[in-house]
N, C-alpha and C. Protein backbone atom coordinates (compact mmCIF):
# COMPACT_ATOMS: atom_id res chain seq x y z
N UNK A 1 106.80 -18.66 -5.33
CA UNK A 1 106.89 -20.12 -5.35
C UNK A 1 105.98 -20.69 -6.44
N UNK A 2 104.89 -19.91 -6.42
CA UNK A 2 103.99 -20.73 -7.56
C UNK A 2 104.46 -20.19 -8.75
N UNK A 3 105.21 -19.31 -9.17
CA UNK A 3 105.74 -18.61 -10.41
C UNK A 3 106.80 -19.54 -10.57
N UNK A 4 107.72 -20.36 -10.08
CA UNK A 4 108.61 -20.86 -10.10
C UNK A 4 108.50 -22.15 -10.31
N UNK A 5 107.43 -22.99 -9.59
CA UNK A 5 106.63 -24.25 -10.20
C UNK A 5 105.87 -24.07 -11.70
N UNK A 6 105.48 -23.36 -11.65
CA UNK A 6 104.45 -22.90 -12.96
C UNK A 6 105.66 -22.95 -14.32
N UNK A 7 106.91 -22.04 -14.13
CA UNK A 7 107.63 -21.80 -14.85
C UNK A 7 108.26 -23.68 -15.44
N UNK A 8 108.45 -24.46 -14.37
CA UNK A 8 109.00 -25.44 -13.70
C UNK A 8 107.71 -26.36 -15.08
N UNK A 9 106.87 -26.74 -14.76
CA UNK A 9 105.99 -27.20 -15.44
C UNK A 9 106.30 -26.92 -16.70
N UNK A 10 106.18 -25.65 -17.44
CA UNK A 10 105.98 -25.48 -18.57
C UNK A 10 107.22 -25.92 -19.02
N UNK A 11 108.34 -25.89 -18.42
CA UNK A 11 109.78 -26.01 -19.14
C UNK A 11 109.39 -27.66 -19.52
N UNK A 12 109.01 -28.18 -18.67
CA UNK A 12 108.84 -29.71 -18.32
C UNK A 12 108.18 -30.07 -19.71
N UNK A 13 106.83 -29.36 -19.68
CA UNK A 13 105.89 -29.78 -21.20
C UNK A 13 106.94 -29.58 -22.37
N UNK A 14 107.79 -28.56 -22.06
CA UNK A 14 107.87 -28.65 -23.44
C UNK A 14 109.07 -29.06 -23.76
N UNK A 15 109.81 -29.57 -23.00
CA UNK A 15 110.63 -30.98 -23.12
C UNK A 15 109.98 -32.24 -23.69
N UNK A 16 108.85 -32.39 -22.73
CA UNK A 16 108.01 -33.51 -23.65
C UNK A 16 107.27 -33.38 -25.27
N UNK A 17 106.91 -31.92 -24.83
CA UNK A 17 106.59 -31.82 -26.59
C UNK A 17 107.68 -31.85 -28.07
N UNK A 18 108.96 -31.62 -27.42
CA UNK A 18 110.16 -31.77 -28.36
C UNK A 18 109.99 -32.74 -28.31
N UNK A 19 110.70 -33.80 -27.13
CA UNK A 19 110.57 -35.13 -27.22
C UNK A 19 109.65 -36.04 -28.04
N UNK A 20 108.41 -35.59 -27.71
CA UNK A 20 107.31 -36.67 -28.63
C UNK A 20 107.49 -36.33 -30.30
N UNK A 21 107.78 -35.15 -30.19
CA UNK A 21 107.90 -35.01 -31.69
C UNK A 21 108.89 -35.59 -32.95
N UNK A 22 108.25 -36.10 -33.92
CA UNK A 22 108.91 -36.95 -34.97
C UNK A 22 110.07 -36.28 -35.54
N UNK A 23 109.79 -35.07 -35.53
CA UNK A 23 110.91 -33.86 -36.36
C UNK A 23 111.25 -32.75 -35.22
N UNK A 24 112.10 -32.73 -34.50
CA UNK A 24 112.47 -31.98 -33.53
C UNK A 24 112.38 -30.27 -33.99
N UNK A 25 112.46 -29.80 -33.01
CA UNK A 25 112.30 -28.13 -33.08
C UNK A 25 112.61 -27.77 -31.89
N UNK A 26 113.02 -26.17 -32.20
CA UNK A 26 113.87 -25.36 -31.14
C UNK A 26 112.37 -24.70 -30.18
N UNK A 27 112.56 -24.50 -28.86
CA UNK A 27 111.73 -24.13 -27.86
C UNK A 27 112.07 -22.58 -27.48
N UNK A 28 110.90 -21.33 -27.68
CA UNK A 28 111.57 -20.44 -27.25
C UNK A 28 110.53 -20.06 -26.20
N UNK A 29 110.82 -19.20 -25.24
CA UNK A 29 109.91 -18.70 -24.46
C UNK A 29 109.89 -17.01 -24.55
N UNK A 30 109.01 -16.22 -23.86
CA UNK A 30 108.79 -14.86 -24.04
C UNK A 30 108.46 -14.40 -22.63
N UNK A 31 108.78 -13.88 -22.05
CA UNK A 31 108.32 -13.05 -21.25
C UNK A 31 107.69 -11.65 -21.03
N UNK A 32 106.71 -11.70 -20.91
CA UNK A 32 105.87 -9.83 -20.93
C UNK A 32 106.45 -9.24 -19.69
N UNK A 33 105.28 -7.36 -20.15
CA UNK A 33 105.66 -7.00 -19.04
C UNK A 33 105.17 -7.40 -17.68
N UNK A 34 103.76 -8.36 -17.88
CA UNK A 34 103.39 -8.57 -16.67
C UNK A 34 103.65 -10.23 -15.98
N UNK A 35 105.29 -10.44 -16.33
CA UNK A 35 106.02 -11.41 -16.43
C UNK A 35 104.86 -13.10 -16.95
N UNK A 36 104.36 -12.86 -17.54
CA UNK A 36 103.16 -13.71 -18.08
C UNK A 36 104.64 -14.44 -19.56
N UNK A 37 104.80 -16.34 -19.64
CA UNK A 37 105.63 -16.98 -20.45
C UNK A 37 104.36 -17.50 -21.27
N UNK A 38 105.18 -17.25 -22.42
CA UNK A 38 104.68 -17.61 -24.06
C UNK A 38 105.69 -18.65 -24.45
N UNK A 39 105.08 -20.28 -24.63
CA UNK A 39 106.61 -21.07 -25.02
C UNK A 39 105.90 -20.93 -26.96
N UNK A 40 106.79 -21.66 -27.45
CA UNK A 40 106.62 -21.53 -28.76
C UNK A 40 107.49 -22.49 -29.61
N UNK A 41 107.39 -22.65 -30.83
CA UNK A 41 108.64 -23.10 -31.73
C UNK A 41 108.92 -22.12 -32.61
N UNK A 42 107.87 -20.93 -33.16
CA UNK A 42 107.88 -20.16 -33.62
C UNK A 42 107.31 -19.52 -33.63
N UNK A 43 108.71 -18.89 -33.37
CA UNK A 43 108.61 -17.15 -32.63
C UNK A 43 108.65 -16.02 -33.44
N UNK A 44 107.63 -15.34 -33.10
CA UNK A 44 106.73 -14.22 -33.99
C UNK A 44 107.36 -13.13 -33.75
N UNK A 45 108.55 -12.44 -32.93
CA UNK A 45 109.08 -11.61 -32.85
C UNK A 45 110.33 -11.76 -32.01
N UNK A 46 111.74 -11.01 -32.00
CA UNK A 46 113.05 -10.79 -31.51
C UNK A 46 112.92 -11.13 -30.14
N UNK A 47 111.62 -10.65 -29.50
CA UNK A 47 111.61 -10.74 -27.32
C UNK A 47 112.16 -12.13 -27.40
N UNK A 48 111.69 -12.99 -27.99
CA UNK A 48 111.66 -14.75 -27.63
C UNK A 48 113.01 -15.18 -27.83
N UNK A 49 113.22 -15.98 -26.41
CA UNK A 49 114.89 -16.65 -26.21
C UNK A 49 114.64 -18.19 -25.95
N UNK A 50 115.68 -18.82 -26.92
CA UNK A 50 115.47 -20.06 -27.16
C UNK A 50 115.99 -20.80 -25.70
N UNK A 51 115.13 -21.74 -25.40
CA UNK A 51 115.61 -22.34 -24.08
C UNK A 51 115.92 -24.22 -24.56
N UNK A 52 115.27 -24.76 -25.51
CA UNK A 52 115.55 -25.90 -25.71
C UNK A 52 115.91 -26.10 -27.34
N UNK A 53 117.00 -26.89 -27.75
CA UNK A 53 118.05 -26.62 -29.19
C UNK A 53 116.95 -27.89 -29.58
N UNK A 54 117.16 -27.89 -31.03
CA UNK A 54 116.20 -29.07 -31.95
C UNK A 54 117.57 -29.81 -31.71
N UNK A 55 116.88 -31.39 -31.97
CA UNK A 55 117.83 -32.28 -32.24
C UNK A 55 117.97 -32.77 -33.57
N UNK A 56 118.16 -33.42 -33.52
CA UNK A 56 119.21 -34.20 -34.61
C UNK A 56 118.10 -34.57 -36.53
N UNK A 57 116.65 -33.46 -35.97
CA UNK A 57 115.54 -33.70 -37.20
C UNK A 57 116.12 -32.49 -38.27
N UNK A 58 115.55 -32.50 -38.73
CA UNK A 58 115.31 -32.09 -40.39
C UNK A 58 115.44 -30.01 -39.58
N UNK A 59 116.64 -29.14 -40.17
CA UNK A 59 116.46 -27.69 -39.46
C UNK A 59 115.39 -27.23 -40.25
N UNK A 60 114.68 -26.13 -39.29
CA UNK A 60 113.72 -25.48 -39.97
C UNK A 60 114.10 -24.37 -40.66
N UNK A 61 113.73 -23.58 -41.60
CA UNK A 61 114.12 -22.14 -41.80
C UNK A 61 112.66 -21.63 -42.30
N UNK A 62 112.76 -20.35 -41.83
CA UNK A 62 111.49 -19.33 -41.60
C UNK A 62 111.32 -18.61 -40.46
N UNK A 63 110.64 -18.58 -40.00
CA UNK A 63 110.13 -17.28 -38.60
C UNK A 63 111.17 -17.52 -37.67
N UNK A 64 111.50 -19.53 -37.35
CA UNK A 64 112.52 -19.63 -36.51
C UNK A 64 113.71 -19.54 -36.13
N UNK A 65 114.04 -19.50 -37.59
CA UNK A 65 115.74 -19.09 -37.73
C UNK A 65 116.05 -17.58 -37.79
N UNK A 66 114.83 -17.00 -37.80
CA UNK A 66 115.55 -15.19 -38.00
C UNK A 66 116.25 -14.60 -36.71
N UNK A 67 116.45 -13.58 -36.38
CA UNK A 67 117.43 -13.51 -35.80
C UNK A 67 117.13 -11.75 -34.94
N UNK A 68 117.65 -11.26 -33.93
CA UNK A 68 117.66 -10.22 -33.69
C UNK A 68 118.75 -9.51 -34.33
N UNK A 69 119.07 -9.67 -35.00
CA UNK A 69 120.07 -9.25 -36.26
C UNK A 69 120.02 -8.83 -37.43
N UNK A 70 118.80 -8.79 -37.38
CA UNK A 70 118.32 -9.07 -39.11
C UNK A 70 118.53 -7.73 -39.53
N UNK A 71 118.35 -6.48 -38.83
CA UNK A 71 118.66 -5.10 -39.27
C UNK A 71 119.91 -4.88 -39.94
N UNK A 72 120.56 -5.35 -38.63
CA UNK A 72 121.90 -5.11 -38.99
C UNK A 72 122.60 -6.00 -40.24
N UNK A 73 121.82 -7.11 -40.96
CA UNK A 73 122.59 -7.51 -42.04
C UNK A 73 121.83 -7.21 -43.04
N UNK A 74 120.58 -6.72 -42.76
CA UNK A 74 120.40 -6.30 -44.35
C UNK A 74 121.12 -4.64 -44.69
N UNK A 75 121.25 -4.22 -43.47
CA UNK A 75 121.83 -2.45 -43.64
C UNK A 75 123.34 -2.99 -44.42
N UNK A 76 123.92 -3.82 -43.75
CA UNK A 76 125.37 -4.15 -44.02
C UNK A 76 125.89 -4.88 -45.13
N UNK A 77 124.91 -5.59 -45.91
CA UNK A 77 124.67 -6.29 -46.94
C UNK A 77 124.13 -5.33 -48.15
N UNK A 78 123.25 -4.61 -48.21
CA UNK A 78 123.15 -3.47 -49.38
C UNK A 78 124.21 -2.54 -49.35
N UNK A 79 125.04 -2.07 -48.17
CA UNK A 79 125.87 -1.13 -48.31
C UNK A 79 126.42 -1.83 -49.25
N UNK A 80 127.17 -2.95 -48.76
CA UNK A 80 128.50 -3.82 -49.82
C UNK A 80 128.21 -4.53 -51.03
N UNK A 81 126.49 -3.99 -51.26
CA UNK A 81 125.59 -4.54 -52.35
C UNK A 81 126.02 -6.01 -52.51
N UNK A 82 125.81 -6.77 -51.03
CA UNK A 82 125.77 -8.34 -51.55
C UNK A 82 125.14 -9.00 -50.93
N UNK A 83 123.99 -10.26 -51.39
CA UNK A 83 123.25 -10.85 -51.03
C UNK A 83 122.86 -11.02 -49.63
N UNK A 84 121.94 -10.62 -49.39
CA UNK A 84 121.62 -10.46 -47.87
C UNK A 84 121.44 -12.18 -47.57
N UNK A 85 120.39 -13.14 -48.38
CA UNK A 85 120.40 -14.31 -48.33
C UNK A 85 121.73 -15.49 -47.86
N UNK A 86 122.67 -14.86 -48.22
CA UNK A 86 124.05 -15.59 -48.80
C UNK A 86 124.38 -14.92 -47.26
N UNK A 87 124.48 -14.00 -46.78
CA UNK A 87 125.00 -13.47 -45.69
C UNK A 87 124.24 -14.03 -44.41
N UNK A 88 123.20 -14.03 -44.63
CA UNK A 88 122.32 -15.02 -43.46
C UNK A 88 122.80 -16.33 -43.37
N UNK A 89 123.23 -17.24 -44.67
CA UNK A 89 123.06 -18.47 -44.51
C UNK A 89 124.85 -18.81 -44.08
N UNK A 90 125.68 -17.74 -44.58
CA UNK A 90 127.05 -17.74 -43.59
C UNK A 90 126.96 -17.43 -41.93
N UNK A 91 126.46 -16.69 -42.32
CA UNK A 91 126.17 -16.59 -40.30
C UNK A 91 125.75 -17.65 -39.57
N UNK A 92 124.17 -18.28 -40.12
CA UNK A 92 123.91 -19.98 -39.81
C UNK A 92 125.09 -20.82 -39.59
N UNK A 93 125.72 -20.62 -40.53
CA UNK A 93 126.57 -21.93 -40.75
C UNK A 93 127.59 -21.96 -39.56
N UNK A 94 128.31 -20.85 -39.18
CA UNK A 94 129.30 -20.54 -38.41
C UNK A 94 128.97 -20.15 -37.15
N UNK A 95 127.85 -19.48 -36.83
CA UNK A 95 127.62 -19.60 -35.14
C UNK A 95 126.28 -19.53 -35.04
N UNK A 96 125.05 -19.61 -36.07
CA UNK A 96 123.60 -19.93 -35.85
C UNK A 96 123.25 -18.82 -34.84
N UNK A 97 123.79 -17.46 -35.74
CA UNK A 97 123.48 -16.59 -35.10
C UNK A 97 123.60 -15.77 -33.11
N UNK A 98 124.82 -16.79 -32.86
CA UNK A 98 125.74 -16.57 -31.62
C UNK A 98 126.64 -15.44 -31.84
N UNK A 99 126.19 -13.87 -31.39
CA UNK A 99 127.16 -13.34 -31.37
C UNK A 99 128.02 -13.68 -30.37
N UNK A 100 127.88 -14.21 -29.78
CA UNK A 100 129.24 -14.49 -28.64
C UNK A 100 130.35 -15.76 -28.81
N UNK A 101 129.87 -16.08 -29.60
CA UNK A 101 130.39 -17.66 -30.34
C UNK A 101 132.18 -17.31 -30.68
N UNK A 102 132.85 -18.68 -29.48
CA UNK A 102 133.99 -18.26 -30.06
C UNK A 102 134.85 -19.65 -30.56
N UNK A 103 135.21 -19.86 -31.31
CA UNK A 103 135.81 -21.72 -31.75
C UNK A 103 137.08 -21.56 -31.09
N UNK A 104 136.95 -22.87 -31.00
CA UNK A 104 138.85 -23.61 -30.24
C UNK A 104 139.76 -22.73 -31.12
N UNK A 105 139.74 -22.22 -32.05
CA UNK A 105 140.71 -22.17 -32.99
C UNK A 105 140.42 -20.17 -33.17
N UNK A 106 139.53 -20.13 -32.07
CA UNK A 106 140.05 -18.72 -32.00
C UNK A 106 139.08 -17.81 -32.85
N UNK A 107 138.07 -17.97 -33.96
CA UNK A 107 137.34 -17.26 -34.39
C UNK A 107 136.22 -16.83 -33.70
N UNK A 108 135.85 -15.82 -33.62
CA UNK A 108 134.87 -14.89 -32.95
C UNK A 108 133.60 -14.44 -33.54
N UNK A 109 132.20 -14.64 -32.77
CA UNK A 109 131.18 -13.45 -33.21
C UNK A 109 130.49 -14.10 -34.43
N UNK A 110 129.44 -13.50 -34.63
CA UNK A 110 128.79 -13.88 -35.54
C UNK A 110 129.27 -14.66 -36.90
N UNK A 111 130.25 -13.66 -37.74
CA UNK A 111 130.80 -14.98 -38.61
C UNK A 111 131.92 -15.41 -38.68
N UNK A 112 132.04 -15.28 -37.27
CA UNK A 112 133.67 -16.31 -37.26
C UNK A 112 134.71 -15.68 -37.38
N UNK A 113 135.15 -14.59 -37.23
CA UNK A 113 136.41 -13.94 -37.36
C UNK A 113 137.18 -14.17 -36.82
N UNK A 114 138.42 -14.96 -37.61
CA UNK A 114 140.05 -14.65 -37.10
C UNK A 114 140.24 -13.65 -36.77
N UNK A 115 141.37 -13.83 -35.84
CA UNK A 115 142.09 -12.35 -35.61
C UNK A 115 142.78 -12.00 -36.27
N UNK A 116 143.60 -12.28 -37.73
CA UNK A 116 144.27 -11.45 -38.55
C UNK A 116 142.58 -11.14 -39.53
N UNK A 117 141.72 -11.97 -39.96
CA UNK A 117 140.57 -11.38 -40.35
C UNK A 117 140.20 -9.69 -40.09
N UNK A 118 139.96 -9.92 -38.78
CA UNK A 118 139.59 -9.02 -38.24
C UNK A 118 140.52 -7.60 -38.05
N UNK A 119 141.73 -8.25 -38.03
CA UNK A 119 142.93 -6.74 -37.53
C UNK A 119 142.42 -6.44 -39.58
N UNK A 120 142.52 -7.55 -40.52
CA UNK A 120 142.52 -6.68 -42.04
C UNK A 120 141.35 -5.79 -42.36
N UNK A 121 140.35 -6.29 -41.60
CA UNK A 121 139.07 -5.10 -42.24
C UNK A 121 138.95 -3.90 -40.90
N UNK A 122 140.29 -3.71 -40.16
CA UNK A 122 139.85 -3.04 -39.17
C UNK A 122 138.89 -3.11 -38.30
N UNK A 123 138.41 -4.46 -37.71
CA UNK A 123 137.07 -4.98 -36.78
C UNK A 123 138.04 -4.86 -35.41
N UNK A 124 137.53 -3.94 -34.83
CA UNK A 124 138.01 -3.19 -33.32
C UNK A 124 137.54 -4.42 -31.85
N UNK A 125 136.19 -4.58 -32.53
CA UNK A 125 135.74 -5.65 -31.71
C UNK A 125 134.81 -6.42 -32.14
N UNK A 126 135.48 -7.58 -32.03
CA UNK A 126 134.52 -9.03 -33.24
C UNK A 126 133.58 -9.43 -32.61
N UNK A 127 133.83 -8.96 -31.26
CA UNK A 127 131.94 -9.44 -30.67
C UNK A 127 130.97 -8.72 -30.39
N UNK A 128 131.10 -7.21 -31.11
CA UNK A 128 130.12 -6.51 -31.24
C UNK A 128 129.47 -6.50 -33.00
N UNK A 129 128.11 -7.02 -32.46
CA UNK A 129 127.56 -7.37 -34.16
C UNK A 129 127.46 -6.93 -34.89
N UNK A 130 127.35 -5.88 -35.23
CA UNK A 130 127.93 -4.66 -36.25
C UNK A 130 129.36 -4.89 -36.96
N UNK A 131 129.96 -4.65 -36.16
CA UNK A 131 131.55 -4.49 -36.33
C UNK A 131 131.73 -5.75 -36.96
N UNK A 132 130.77 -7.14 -36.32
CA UNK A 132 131.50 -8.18 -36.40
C UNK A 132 130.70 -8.77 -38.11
N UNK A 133 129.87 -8.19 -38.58
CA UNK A 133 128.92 -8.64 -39.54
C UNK A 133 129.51 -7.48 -40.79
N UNK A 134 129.85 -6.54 -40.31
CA UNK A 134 130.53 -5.43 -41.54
C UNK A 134 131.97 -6.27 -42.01
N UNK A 135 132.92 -6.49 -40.59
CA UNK A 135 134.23 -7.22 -41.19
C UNK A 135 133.91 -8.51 -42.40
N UNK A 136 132.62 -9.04 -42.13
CA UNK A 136 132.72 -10.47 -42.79
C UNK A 136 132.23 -10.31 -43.79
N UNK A 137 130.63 -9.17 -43.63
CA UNK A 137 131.02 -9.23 -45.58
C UNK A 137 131.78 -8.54 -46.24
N UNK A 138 132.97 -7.94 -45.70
CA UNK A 138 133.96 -7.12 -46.49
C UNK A 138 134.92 -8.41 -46.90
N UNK A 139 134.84 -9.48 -46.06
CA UNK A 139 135.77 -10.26 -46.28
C UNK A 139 135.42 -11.15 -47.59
N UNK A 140 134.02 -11.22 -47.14
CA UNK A 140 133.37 -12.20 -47.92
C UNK A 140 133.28 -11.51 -49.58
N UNK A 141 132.88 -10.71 -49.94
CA UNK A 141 132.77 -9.54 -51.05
C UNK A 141 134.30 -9.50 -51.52
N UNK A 142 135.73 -9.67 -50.78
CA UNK A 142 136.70 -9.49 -51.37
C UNK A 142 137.13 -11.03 -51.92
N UNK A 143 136.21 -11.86 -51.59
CA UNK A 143 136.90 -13.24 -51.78
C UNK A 143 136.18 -13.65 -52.98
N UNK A 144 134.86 -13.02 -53.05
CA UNK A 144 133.87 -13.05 -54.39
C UNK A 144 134.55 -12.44 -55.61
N UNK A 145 135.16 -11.18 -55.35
CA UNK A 145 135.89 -10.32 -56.26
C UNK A 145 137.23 -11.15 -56.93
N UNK A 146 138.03 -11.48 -55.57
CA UNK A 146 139.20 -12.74 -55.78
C UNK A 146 138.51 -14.05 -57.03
N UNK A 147 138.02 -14.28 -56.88
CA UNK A 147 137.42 -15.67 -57.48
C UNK A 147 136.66 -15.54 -58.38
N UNK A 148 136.72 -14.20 -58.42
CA UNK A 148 135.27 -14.04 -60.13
C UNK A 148 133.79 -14.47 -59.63
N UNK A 149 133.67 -14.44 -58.70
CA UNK A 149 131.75 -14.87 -58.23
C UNK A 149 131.93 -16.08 -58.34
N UNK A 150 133.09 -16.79 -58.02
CA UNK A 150 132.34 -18.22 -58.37
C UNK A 150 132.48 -18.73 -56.53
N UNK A 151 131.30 -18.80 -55.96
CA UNK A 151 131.00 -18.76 -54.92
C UNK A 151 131.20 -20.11 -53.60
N UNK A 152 131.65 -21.47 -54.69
CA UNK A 152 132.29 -22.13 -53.57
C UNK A 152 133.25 -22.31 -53.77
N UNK A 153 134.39 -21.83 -54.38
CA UNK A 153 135.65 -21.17 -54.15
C UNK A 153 135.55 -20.16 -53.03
N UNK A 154 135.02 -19.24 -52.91
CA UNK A 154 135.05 -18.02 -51.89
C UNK A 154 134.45 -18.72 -50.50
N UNK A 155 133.75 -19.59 -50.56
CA UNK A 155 133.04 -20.32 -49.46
C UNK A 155 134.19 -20.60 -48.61
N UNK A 156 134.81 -21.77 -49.87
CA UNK A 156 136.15 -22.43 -49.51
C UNK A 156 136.94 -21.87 -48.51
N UNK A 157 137.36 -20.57 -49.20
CA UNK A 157 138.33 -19.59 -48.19
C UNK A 157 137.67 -19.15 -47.55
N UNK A 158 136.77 -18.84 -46.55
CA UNK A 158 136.22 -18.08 -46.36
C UNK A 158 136.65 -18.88 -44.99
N UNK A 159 136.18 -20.24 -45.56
CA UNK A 159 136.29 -21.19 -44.32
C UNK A 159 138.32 -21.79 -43.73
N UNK A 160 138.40 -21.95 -44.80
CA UNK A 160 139.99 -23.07 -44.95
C UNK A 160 141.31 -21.76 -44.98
N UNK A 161 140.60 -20.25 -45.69
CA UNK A 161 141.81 -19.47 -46.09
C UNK A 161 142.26 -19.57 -47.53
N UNK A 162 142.33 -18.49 -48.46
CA UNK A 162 142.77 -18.36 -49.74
C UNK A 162 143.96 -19.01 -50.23
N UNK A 163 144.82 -19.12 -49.37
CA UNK A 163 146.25 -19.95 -49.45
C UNK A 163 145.81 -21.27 -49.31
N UNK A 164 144.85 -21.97 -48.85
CA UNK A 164 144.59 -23.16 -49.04
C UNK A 164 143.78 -23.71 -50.35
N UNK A 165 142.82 -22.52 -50.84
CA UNK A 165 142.10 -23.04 -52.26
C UNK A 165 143.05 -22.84 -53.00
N UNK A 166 144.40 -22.24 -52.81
CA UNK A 166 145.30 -21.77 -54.25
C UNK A 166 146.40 -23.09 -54.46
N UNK A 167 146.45 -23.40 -53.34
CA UNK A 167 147.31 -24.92 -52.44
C UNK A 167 147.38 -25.80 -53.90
N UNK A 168 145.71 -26.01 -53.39
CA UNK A 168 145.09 -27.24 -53.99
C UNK A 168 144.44 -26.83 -55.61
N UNK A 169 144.46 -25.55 -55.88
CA UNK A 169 143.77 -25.46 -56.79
C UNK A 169 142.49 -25.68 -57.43
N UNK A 170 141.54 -25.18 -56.06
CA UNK A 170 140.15 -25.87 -55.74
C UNK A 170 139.72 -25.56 -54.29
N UNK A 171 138.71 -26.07 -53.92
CA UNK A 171 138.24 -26.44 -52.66
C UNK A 171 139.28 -27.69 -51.56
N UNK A 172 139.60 -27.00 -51.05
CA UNK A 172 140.86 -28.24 -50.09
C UNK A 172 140.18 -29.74 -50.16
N UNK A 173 141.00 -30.51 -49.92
CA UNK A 173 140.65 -31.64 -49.58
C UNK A 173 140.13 -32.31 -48.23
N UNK A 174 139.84 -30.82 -47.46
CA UNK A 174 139.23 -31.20 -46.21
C UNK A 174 137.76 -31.76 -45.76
N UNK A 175 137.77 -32.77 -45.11
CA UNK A 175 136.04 -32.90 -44.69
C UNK A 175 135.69 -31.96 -43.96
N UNK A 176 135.87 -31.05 -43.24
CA UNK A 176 135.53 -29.39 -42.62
C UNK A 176 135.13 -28.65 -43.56
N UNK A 177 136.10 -28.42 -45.03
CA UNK A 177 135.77 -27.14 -45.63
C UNK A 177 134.50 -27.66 -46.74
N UNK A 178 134.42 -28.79 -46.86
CA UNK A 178 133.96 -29.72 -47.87
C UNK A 178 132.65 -29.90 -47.47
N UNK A 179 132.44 -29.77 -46.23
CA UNK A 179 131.01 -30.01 -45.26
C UNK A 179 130.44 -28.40 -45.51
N UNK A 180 131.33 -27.78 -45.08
CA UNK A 180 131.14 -26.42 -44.55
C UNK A 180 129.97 -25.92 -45.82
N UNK A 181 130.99 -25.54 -46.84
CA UNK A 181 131.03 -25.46 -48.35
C UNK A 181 128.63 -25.60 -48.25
N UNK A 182 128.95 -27.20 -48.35
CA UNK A 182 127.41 -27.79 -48.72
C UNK A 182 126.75 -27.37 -47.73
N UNK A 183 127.14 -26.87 -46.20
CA UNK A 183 125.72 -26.41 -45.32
C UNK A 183 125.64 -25.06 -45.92
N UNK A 184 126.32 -24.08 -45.95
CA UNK A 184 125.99 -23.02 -46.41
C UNK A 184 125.17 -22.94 -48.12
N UNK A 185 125.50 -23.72 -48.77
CA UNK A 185 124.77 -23.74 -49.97
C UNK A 185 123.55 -24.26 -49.82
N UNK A 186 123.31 -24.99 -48.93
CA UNK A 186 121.98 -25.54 -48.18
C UNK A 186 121.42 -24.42 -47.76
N UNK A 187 121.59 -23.77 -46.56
CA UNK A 187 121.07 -22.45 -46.24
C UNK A 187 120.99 -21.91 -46.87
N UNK A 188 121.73 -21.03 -47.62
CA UNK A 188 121.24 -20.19 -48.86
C UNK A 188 120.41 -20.28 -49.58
N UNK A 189 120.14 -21.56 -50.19
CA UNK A 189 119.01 -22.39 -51.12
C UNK A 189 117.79 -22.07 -50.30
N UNK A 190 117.73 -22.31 -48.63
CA UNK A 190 116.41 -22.34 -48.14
C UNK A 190 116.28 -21.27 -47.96
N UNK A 191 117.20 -20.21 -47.46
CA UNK A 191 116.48 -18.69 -47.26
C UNK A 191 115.96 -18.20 -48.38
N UNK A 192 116.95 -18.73 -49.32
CA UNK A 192 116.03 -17.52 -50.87
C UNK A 192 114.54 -18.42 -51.38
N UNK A 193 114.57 -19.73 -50.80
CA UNK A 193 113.13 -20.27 -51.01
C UNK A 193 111.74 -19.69 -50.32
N UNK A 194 112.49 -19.37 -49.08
CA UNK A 194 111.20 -19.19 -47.98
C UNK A 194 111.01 -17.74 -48.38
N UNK A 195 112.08 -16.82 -49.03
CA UNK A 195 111.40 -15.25 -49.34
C UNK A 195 111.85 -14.82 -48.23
N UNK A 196 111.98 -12.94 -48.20
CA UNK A 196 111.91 -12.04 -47.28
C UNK A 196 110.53 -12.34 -46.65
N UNK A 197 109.42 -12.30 -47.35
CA UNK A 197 108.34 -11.41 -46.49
C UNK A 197 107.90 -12.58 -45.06
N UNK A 198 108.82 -13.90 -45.26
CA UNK A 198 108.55 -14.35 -44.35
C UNK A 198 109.53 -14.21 -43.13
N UNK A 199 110.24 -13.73 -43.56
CA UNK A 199 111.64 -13.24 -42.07
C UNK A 199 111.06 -12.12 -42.02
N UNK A 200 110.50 -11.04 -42.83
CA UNK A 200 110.53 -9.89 -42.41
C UNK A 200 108.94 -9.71 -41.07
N UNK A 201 108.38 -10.84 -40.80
CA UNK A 201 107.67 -10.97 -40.64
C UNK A 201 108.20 -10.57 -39.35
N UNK A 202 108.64 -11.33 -38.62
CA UNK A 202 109.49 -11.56 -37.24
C UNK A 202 109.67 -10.30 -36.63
N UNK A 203 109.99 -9.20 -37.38
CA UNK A 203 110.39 -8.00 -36.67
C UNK A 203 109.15 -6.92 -37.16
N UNK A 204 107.98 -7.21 -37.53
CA UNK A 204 106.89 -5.82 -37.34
C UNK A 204 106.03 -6.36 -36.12
């Protein structure tokens, strides 16, 4: 009972501490082995699970945005020798690091895979993160190759579909792909600002 009030309290503070705050931030907590809670905004290692989402302030990127993932996209990103940065800030964009993330419209897993996506790079199962982070930069790497590196063209499709940038001869005329497009170039911009050695921080 007093573990359960105690727990009860702290959730409470730190509702109020988001709240009071001018620039919102995400709340994670930790649990040890001697069930002893660590709340935080930034979280110094993978244990910590976010219990309260930032609102509507300025996103952070650094210690808070990394991910229990991070292995698996830098292994999967040098194999296909392509920007590990650029691969983080697609994942952000599309499920903020939800492998379980699935849209109305049917895309799955970390970066969003369609199901013809997925049947083309052979992804067996889009919500296992591996599988689901290998299909996308194969996808992503073939759309770079398609387009000559020119990278919000490939964004474009990545998001809208290649038959739609060829449509229009460009980036569609959609406010979706058009949004999409600028958060990911946003992310990207901030991960390669903040450096590895500060994500890599998260996981020693």
């Amino acid at each position: 009972m007093f573990i359960k009030k105690l727990v009860g309290f702290l959730l409470a503070a730190a509702t109020t501490f988001v709240a009071l705050r001018p620039a919102f931030a995400d709340v994670f907590v930790y649990k040890d082995g001697n069930g002893v809670l660590t709340f935080t905004n930034v979280p110094n290692h993978s244990g910590y699970k976010r219990v309260l989402r930032e609102g509507n302030g300025p996103s952070a990127v650094g210690a808070g945005r990394t991910t229990a993932y991070e292995d698996v996209i830098r292994s999967i990103s040098g194999r296909y020798s392509m920007d590990v940065d650029l691969v983080r800030a697609v994942i952000r964009a599309e499920s903020d690091f939800n492998s379980t993330a699935r849209s109305h419209k049917g895309a799955m897993g970390l970066m969003q895979l369609m199901p013809d996506t997925a049947r083309l790079h052979n992804v067996a199962d889009a919500f296992n993160p591996m599988d689901n982070v290998e299909g996308g930069v194969r996808h992503l790497k073939m759309l770079l190759e398609r387009y000559q590196g020119n990278l919000e063209l490939s964004l474009a499709a990545y998001n809208a579909g290649s038959g739609a940038v060829e449509k229009h001869g460009g980036i569609p005329p959609f406010a979706e792909t058009r949004e999409y497009v600028r958060r990911v170039l946003r992310f990207y911009d901030s991960y390669r600002g903040a450096g590895l050695s500060q994500i890599q921080r998260v996981h020693q």
